[in-house]
N, C-alpha and C. Protein backbone atom coordinates (compact mmCIF):
# COMPACT_ATOMS: atom_id res chain seq x y z
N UNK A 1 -1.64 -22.61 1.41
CA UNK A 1 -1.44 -22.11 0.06
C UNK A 1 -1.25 -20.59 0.11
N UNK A 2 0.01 -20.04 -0.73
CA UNK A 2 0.04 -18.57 -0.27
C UNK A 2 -0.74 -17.30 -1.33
N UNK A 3 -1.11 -17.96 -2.17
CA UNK A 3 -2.62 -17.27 -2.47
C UNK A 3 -3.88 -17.82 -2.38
N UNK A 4 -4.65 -17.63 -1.93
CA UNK A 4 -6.00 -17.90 -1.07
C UNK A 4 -6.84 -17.72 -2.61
N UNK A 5 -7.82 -19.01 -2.13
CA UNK A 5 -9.05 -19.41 -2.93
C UNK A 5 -9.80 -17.95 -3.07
N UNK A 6 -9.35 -16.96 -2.30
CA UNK A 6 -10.35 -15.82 -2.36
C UNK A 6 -10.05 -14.56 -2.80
N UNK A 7 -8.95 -14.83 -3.59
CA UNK A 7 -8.16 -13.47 -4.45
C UNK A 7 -8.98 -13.60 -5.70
N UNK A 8 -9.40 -12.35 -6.09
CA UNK A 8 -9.46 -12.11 -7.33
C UNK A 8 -8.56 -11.73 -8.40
N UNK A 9 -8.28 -12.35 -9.37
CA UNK A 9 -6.72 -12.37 -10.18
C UNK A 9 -7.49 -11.29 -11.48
N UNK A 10 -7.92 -10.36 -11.85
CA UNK A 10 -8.60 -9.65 -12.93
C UNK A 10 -7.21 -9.55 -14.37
N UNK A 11 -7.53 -10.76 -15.53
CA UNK A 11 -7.17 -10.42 -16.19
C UNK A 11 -5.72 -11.11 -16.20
N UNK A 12 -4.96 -10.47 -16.97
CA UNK A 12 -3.14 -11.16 -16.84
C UNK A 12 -2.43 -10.13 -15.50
N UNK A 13 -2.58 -11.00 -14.55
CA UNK A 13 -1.56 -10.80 -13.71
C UNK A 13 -0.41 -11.36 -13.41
N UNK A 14 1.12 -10.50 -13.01
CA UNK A 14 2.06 -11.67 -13.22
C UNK A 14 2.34 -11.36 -11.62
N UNK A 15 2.54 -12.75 -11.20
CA UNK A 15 3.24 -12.67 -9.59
C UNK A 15 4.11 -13.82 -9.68
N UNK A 16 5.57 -12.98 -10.07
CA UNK A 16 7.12 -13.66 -10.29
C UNK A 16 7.29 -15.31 -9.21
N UNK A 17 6.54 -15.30 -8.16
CA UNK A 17 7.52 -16.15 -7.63
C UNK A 17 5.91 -16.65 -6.75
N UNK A 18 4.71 -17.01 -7.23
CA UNK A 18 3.73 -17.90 -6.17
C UNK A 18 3.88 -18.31 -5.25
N UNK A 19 4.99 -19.32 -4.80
CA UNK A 19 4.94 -19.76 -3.66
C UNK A 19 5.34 -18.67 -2.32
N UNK A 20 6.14 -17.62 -3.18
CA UNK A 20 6.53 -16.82 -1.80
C UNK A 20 5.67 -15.29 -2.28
N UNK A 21 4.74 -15.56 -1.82
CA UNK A 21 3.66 -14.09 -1.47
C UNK A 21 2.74 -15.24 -1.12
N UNK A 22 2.02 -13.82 0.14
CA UNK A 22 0.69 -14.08 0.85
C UNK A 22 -0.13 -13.50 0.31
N UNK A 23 -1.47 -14.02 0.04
CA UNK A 23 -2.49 -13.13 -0.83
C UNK A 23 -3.56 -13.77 -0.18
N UNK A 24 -4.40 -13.10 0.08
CA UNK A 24 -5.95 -13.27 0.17
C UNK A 24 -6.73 -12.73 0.47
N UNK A 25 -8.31 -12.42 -0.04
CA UNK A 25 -9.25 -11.97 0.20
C UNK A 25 -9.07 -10.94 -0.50
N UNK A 26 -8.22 -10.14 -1.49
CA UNK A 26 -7.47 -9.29 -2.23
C UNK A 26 -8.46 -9.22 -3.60
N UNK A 27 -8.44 -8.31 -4.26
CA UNK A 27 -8.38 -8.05 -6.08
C UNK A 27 -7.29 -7.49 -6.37
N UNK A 28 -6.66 -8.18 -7.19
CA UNK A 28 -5.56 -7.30 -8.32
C UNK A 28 -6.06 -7.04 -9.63
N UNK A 29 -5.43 -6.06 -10.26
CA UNK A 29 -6.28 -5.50 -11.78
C UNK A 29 -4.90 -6.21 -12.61
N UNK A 30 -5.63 -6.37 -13.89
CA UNK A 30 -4.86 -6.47 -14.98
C UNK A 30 -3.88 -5.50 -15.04
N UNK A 31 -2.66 -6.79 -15.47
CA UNK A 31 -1.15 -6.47 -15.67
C UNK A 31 -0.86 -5.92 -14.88
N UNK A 32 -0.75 -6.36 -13.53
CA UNK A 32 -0.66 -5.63 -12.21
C UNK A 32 0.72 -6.53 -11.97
N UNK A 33 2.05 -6.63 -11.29
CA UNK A 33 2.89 -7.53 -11.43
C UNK A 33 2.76 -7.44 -10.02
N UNK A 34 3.60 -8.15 -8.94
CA UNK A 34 3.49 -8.80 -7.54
C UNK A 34 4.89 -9.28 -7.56
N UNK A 35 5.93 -8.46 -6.79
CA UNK A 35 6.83 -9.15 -6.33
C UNK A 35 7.19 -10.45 -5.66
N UNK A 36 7.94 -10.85 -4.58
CA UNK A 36 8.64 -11.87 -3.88
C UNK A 36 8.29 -11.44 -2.53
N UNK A 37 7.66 -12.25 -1.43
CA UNK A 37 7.21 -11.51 0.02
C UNK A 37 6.21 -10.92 0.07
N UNK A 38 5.40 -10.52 -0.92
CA UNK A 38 4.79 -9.41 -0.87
C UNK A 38 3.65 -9.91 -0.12
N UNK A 39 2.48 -9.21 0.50
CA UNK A 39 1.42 -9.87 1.49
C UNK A 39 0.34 -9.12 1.17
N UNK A 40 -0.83 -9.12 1.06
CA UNK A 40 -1.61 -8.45 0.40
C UNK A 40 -3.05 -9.04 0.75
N UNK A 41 -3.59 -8.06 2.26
CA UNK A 41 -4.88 -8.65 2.98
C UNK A 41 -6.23 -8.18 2.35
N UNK A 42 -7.14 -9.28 3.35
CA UNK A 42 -7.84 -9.25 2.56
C UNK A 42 -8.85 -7.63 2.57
N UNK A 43 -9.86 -7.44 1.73
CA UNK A 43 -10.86 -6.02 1.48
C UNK A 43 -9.51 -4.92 0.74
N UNK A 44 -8.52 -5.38 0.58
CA UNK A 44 -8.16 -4.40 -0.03
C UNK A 44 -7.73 -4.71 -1.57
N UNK A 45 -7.39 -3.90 -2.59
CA UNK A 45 -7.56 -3.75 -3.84
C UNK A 45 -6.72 -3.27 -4.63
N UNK A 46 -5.87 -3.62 -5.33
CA UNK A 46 -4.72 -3.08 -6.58
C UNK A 46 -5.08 -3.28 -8.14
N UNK A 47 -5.12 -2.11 -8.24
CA UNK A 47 -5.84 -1.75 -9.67
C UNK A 47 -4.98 -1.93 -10.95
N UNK A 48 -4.82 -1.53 -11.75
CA UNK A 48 -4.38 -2.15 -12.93
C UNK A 48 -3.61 -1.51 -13.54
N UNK A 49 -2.30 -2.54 -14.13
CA UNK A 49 -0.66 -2.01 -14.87
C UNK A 49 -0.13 -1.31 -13.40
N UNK A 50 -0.27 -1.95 -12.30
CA UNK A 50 0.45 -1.72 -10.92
C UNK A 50 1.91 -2.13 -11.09
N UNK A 51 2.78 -1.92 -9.83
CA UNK A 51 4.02 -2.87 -10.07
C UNK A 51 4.29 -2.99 -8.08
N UNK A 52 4.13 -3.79 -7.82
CA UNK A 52 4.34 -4.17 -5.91
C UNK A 52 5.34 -4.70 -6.10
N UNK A 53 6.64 -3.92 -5.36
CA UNK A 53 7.68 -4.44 -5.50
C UNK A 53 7.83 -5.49 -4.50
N UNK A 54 9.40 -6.09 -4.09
CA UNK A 54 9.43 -7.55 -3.00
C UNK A 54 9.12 -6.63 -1.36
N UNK A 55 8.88 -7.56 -0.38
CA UNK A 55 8.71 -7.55 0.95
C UNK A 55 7.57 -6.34 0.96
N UNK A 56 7.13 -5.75 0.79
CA UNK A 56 5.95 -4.89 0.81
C UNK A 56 4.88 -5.64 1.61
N UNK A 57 4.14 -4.78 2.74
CA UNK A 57 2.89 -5.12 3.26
C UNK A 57 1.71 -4.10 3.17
N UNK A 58 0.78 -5.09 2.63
CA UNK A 58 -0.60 -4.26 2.28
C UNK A 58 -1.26 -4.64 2.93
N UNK A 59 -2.26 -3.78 3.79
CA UNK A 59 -2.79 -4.42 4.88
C UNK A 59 -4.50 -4.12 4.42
N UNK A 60 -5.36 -4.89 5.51
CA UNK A 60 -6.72 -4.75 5.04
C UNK A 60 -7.15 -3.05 4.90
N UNK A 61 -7.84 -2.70 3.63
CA UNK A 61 -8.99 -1.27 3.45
C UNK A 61 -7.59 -0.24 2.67
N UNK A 62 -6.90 -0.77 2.44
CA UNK A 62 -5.99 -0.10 1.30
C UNK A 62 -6.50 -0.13 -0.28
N UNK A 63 -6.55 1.00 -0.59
CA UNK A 63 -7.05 1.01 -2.03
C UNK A 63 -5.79 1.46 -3.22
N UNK A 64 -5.10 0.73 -3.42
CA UNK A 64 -4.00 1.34 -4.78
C UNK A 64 -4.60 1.25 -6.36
N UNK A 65 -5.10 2.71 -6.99
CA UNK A 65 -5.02 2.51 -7.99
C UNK A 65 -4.66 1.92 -9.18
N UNK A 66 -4.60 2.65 -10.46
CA UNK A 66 -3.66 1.78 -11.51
C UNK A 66 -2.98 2.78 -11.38
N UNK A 67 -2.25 1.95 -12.16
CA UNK A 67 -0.62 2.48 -13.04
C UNK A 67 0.41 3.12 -11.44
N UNK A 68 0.40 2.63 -10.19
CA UNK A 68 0.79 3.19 -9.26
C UNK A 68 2.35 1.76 -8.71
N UNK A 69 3.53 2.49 -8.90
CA UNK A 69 4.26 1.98 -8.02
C UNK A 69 4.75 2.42 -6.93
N UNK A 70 5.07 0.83 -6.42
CA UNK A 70 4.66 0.45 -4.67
C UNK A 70 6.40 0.13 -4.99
N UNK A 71 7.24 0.82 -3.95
CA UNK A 71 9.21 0.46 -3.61
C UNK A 71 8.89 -0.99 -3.26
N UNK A 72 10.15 -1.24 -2.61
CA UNK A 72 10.58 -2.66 -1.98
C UNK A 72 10.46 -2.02 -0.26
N UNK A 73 9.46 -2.99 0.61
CA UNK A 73 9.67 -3.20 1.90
C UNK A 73 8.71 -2.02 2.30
N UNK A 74 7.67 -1.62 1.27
CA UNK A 74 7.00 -0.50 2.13
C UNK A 74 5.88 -1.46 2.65
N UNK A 75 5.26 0.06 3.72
CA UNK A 75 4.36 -0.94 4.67
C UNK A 75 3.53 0.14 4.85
N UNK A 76 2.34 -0.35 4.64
CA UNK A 76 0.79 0.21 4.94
C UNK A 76 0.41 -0.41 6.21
N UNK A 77 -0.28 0.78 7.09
CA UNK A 77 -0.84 0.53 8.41
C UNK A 77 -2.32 0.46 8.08
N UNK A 78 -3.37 0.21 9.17
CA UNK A 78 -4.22 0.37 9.33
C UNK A 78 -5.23 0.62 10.49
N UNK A 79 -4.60 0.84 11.39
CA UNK A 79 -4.98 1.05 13.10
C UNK A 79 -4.04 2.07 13.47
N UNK A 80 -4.77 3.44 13.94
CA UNK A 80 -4.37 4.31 14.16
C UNK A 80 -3.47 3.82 16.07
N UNK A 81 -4.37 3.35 16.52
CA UNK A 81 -4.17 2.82 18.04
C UNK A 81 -3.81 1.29 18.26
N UNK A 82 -2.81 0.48 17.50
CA UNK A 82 -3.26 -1.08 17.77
C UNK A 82 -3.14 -1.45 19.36
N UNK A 83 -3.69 -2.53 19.48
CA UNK A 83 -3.31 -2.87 20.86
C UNK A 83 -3.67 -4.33 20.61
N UNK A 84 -2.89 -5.31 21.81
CA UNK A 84 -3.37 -6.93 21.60
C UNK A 84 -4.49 -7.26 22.55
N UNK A 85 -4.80 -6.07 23.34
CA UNK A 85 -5.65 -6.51 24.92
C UNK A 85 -6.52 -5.72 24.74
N UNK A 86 -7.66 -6.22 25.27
CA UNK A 86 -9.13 -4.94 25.66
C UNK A 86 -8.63 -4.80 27.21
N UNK A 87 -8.81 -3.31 27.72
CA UNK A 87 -8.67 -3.00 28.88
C UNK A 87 -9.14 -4.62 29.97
N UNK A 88 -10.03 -4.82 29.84
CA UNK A 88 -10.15 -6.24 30.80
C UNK A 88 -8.93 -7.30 30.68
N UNK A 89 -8.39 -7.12 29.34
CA UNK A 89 -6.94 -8.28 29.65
C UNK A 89 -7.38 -8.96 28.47
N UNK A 90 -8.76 -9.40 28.14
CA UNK A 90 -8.95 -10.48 26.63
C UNK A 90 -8.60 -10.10 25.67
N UNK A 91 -8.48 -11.15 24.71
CA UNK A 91 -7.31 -10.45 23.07
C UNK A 91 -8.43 -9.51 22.16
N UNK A 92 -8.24 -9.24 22.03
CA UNK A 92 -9.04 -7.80 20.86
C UNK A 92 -9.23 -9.23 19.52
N UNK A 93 -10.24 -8.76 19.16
CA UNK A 93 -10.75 -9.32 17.81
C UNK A 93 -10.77 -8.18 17.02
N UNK A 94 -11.30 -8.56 15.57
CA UNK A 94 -12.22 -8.01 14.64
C UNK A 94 -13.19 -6.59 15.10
N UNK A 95 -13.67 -7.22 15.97
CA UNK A 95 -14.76 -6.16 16.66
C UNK A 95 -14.69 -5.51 17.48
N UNK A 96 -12.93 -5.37 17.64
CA UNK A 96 -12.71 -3.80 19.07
C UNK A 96 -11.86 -3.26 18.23
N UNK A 97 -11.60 -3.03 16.74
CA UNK A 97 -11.29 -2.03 16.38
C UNK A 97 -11.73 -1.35 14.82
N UNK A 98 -11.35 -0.56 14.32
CA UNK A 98 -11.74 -0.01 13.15
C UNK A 98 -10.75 0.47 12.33
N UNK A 99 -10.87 -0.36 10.87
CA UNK A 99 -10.09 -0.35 9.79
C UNK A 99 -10.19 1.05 9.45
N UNK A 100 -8.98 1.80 9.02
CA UNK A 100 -9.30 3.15 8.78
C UNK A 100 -8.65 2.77 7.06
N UNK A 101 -9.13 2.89 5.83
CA UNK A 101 -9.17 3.36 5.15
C UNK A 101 -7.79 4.15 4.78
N UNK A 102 -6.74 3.54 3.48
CA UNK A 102 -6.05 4.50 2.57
C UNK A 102 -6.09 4.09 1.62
N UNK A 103 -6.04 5.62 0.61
CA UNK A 103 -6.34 5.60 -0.88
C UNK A 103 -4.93 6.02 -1.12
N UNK A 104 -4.28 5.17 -2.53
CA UNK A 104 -3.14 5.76 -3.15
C UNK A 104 -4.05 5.59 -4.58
N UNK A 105 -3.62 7.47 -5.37
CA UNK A 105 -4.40 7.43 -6.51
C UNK A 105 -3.35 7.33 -7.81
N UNK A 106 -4.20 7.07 -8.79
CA UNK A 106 -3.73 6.72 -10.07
C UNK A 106 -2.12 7.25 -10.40
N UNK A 107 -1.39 6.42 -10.61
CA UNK A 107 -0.11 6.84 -10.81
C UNK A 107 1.23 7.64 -10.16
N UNK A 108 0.70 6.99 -8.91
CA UNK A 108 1.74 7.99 -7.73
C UNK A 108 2.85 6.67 -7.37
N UNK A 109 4.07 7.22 -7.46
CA UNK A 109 4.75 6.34 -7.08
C UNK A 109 5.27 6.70 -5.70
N UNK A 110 5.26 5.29 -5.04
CA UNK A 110 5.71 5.35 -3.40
C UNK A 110 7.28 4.44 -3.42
N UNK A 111 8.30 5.71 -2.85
CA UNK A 111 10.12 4.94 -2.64
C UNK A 111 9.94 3.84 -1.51
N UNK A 112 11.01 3.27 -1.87
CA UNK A 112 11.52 2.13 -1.17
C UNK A 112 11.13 2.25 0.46
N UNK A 113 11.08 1.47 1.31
CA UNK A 113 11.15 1.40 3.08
C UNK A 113 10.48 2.56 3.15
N UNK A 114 8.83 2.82 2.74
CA UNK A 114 7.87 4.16 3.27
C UNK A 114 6.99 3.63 3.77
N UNK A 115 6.72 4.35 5.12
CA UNK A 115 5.70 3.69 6.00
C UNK A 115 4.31 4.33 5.62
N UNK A 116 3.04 4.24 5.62
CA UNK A 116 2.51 5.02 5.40
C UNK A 116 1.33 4.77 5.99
N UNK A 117 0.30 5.58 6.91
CA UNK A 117 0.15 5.25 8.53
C UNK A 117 -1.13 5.59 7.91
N UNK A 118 -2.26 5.41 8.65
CA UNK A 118 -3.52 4.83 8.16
C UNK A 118 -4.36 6.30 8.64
N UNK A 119 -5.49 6.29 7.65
CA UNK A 119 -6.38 7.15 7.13
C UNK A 119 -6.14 7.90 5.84
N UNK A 120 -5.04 8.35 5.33
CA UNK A 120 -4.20 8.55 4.47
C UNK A 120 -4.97 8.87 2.79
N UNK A 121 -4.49 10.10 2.04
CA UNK A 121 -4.65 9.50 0.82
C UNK A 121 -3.31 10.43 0.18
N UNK A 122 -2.80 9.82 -1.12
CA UNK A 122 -1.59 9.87 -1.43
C UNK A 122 -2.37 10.25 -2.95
N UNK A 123 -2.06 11.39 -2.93
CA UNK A 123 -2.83 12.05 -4.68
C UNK A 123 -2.70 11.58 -6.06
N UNK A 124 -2.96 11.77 -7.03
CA UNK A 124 -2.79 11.18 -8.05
C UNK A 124 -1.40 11.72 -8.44
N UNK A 125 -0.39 10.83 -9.20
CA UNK A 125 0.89 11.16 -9.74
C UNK A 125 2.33 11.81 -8.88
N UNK A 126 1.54 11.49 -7.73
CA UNK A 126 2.50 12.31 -6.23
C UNK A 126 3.47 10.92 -6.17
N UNK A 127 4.43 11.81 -5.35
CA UNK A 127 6.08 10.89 -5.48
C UNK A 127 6.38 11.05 -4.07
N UNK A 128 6.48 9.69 -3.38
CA UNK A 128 6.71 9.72 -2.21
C UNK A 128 8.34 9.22 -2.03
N UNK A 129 9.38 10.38 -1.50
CA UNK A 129 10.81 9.53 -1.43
C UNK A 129 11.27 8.36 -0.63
N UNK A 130 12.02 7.66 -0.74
CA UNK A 130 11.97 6.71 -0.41
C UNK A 130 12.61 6.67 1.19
N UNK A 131 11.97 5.67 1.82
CA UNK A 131 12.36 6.54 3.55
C UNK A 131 11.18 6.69 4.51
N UNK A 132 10.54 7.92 3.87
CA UNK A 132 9.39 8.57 3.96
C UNK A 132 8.27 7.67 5.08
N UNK A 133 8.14 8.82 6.26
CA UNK A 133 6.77 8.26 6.91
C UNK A 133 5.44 9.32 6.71
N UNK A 134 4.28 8.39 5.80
CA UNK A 134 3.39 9.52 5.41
C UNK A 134 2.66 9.68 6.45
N UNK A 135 2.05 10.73 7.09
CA UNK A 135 1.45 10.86 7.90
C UNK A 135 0.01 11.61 7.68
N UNK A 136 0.30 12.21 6.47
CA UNK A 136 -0.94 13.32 6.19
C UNK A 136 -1.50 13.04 4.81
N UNK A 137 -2.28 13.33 4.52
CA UNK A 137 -2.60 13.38 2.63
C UNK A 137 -1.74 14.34 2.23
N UNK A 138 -1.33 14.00 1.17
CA UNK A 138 -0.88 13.82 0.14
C UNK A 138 -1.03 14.82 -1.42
N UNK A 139 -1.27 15.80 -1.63
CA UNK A 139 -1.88 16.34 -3.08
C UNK A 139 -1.21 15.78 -3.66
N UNK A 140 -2.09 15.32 -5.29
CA UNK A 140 -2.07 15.12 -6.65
C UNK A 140 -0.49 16.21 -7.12
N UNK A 141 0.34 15.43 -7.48
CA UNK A 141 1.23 16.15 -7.75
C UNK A 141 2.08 16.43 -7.34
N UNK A 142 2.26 16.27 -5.76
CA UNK A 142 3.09 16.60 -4.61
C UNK A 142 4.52 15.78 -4.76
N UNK A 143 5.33 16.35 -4.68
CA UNK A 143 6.87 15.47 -3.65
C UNK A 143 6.95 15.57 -2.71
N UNK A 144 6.30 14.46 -1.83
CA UNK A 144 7.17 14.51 -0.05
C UNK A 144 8.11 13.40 0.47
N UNK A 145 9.05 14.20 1.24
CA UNK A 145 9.92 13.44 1.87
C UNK A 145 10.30 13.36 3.40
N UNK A 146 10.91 12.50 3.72
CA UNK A 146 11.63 12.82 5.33
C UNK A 146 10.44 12.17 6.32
N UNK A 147 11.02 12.47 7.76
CA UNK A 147 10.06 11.37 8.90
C UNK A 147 9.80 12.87 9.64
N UNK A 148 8.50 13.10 9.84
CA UNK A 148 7.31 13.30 9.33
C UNK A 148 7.46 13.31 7.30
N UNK A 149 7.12 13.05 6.35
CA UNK A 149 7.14 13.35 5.15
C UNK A 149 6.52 14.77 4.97
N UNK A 150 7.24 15.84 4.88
CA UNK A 150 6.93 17.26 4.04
C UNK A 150 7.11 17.33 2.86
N UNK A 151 6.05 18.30 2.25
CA UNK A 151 6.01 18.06 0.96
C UNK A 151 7.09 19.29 0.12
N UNK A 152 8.00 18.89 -0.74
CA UNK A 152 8.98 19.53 -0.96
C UNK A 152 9.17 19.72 -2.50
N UNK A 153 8.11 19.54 -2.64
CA UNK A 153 8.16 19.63 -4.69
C UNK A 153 6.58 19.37 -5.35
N UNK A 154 7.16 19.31 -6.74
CA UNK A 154 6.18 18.78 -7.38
C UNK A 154 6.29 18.30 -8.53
N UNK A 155 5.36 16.98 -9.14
CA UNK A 155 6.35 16.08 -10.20
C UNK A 155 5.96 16.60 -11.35
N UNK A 156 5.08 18.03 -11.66
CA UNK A 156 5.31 18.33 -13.18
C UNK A 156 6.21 18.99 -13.36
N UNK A 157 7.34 19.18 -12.24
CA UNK A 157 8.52 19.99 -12.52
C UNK A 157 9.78 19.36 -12.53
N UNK A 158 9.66 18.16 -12.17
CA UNK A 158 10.51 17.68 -12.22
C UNK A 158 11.45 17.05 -13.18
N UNK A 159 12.54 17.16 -13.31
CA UNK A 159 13.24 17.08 -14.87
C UNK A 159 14.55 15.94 -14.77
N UNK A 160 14.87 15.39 -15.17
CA UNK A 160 15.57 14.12 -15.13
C UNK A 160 16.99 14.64 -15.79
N UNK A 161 17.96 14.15 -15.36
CA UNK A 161 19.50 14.50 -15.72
C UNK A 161 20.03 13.95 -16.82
């Protein structure tokens, strides 16, 4: 089943297409919408009037605020070092590594295909272009772009054509 007995659904959530998203062990907040593909592990959390666009991966200890949109095809890390082997050769579990923690805050929108690499926090109302590999935090307010993402603006200045 591709949402798991162990999602918390808070409220009216809409997720367009059930059978195709992975969900579990997850909370979503009210009026949070959920694209097509989207995957969404478990301990981590999407807060409320969200919008997760299609193919997006959310991986475990990600925290997305409300009111925050997520592009199409972005991807949250969470292992600074992955590996499939412990030096002896056996497969790594649960317990040879450590979830590092990212926060995206209230109302920051993240562009299309942005990678955004683990420990991370992405400020409140900050605009990540689409592309973009985040590597660093993020200030409240910020525009960053490009691979490393530098920060190249800021969205109370920004003015629409």
């Amino acid at each position: 089943m591709p949402i798991s007995d162990s999602v918390t659904l808070c409220g009216e959530v809409i997720i367009h297409h059930p059978g195709l998203v992975n969900l579990y062990g997850c909370k979503i907040g009210n009026g949070s919408r959920i694209g097509t593909f989207v995957e969404i592990q478990k301990n981590s959390y999407i807060g409320e009037r969200c919008k997760i666009s299609s193919h997006t991966f959310i991986c475990e200890g990600v925290t997305i605020e409300d009111e925050v949109f997520i592009g199409h095809g972005v991807m949250f890390t969470n292992d600074r070092f992955p590996q499939a082997t412990n030096p002896d050769g056996s497969a790594q579990s649960e317990a040879d590594w450590t979830v590092e923690p990212t926060v995206v805050k209230k109302g920051a929108s993240i562009g299309t295909n942005v990678t955004i690499t683990p420990g991370v926090t992405i400020g409140e109302r900050a605009l990540i272009g689409a592309g973009a590999v985040v590597t660093r935090d993020v200030p409240d307010f910020a525009v960053a772009t490009g691979v490393p993402a530098r920060l190249v603006g800021d969205t109370r200045t920004l003015k629409a054509d």
